[in-house]
Protein backbone atom coordinates (compact mmCIF):
# COMPACT_ATOMS: atom_id res chain seq x y z
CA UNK A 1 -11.15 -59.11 47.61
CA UNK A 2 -13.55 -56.32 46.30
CA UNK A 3 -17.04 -56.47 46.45
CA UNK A 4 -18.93 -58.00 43.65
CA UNK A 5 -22.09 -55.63 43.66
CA UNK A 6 -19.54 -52.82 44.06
CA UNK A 7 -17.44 -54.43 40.81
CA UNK A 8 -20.21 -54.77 38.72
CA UNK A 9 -21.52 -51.50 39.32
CA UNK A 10 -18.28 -50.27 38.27
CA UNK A 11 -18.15 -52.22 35.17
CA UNK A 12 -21.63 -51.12 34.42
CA UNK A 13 -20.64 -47.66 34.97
CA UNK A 14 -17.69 -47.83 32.80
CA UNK A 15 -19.61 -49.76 29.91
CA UNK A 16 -22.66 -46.87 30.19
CA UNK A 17 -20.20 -43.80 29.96
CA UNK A 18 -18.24 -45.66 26.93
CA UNK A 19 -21.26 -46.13 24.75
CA UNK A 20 -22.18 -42.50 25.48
CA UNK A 21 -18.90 -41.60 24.26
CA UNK A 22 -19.16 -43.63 21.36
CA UNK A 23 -22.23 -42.05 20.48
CA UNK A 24 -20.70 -38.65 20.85
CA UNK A 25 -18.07 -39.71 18.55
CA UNK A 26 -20.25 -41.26 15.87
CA UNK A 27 -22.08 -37.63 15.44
CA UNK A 28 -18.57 -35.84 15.34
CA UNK A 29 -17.82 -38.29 12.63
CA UNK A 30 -21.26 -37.95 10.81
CA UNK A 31 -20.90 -33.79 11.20
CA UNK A 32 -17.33 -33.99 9.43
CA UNK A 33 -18.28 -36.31 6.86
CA UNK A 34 -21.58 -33.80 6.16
CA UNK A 35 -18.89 -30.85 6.08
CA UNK A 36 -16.74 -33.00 3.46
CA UNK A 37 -19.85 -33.46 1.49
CA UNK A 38 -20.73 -29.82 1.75
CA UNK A 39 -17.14 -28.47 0.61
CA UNK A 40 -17.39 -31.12 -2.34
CA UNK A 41 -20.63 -29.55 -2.98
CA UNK A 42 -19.34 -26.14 -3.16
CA UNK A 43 -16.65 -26.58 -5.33
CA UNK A 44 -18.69 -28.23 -7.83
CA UNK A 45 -20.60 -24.90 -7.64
CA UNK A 46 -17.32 -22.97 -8.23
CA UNK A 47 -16.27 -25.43 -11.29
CA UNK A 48 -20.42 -25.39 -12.46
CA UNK A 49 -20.69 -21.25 -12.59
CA UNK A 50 -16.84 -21.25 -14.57
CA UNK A 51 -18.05 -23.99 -17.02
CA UNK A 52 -21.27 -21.86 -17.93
CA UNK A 53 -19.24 -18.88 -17.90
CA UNK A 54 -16.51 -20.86 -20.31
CA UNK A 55 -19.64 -22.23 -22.60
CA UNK A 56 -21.25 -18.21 -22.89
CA UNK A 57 -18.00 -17.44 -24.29
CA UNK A 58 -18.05 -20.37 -27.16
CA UNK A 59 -21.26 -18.88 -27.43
CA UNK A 60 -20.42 -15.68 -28.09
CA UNK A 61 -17.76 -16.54 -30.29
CA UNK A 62 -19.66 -18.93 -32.35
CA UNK A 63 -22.23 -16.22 -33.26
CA UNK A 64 -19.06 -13.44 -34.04
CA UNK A 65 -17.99 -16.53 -36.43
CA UNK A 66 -21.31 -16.74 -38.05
CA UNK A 67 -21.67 -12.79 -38.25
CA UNK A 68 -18.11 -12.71 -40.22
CA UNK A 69 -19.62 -15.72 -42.19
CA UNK A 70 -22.62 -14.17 -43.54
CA UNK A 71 -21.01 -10.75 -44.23
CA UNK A 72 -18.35 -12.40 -46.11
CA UNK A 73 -20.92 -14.54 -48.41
CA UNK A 74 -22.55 -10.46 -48.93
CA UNK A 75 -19.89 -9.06 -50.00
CA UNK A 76 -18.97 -12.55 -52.60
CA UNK A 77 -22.66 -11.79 -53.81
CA UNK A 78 -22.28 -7.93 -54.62
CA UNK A 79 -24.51 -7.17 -51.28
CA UNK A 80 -23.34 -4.42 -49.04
CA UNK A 81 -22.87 -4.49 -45.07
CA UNK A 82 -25.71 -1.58 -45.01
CA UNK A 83 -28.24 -3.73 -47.16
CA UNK A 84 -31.18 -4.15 -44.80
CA UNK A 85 -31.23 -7.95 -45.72
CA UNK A 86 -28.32 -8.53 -44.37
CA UNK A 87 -28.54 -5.85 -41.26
CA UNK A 88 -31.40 -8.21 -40.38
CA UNK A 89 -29.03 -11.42 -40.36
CA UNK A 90 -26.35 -9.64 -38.78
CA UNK A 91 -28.83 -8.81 -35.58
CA UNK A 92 -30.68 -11.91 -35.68
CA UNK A 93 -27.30 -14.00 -35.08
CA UNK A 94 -25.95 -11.29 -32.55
CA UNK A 95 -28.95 -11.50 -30.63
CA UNK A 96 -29.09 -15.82 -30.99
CA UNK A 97 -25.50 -15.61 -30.14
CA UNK A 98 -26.08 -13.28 -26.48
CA UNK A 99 -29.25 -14.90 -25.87
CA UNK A 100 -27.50 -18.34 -25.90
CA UNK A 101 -25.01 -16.79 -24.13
CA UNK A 102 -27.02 -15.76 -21.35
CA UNK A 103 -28.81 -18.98 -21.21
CA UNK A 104 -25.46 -20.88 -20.49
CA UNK A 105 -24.87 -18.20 -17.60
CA UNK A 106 -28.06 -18.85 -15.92
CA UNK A 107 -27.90 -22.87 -15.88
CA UNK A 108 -24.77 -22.43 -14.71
CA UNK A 109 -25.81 -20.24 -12.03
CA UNK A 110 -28.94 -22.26 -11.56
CA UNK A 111 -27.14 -25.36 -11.11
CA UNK A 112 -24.54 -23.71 -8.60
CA UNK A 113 -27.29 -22.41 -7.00
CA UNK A 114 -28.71 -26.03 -6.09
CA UNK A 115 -25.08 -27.39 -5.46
CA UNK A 116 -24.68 -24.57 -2.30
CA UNK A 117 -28.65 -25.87 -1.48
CA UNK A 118 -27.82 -29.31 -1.31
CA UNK A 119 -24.06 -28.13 0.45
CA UNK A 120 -26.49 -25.85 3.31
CA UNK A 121 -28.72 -29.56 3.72
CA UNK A 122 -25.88 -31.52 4.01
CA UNK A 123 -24.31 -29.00 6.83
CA UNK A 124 -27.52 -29.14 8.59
CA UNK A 125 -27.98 -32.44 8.58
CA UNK A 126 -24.21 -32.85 9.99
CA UNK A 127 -25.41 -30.45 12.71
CA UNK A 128 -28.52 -32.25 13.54
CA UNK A 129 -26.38 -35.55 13.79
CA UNK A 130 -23.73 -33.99 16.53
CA UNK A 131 -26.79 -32.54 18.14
CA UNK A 132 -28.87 -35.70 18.03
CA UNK A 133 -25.75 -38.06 19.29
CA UNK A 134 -25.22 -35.26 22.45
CA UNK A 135 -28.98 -36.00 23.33
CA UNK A 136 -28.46 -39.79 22.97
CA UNK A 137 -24.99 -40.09 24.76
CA UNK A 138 -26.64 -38.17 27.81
CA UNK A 139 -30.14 -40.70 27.82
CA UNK A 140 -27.87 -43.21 27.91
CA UNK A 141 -26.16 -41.91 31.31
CA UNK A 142 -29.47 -40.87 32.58
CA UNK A 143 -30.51 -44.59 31.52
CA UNK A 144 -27.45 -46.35 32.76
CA UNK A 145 -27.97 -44.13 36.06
CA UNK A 146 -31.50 -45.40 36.97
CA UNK A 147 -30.79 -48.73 35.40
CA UNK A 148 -27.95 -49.55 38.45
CA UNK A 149 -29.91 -47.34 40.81
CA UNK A 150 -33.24 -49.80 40.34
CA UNK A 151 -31.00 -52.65 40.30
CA UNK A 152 -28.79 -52.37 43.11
CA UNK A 153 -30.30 -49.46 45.72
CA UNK A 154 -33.39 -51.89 46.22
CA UNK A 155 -30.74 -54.10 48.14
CA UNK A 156 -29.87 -51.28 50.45
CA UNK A 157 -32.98 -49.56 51.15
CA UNK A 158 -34.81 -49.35 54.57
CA UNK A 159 -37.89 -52.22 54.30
CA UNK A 160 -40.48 -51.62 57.61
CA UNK A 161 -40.82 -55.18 57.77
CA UNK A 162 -37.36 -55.57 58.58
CA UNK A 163 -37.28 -52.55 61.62
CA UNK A 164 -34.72 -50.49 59.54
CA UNK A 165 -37.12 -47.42 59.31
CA UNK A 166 -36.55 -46.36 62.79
CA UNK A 167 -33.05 -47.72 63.73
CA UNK A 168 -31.70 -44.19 63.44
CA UNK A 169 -29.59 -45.05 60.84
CA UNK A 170 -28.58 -42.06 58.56
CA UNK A 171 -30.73 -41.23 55.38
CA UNK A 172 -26.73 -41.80 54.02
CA UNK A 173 -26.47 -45.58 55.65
CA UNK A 174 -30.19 -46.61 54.28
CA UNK A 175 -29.72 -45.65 50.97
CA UNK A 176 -26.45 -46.84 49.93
């Protein structure tokens, strides 16, 4: 039959290292989940700087539309393409159409920009949760380590009341 202070210090043992291990495994999880979140958050860049880049081309196309426009209704009033009225129209919408243009490219690129930001954070803070669960898994073995050494080396070591100090018993014998 096996000793019970030896079988519960083996069962405490056992239940100290598992919960480390758990804990080891809950930051793998939380870094993978972090690294989902950050690919999800890096595609949406991808899709946010081609969506800008598909608007600045509506843009564009929009004020070629409204260039055509107005020189049509010039030349249905007798007005030339070199009148000065209608040079200044023609360059007022080209320059509304690439300034809108550009305005759809840097949103987009603004909001991809914040996308990758909040992508790095969420990598970081996977990092930090691996990291964090390492440092916890090993307190809990240092904690599970004293915990059984309090609780069941103060049965085996040497008391002067009881003589054992100079029986000549091994430091090995006293302690354990």
């Amino acid at each position: 039959m096996a000793d019970p202070v030896s079988a519960s210090m083996a069962l405490t043992a056992a239940a100290t290292v598992m919960s480390a291990g758990a804990q080891i495994r809950q930051g793998k999880q939380a870094q993978s989940a972090a690294n989902d979140e950050a690919a999800q958050l890096e595609q949406n860049a991808g899709q946010q700087i081609a969506s800008s880049q598909r608007a600045a081309l509506s843009d564009e196309q929009q004020a070629r539309l409204a260039q055509s426009r107005a020189l049509a209704v010039a030349a249905a009033s007798g007005g030339g393409a070199s009148d000065p009225t209608i040079v200044g129209i023609l360059s007022r919408l080209n320059g509304e159409g690439t300034y809108r243009s550009m305005v759809d490219l840097y949103q987009g690129q603004e909001r991809a920009r914040q996308l990758n930001d909040q992508a790095s954070a969420a990598r970081y803070k996977g990092e930090s949760a691996a990291s964090n669960s390492k440092l916890s898994a090993a307190a809990t073995l240092v904690s599970g380590s004293s915990s059984m050494y309090s609780k069941y080396a103060a049965d085996h070591r040497p008391s002067v009341a009881n003589g054992d100090v100079g029986s000549g018993n091994s430091v090995q014998n006293v302690l354990f």
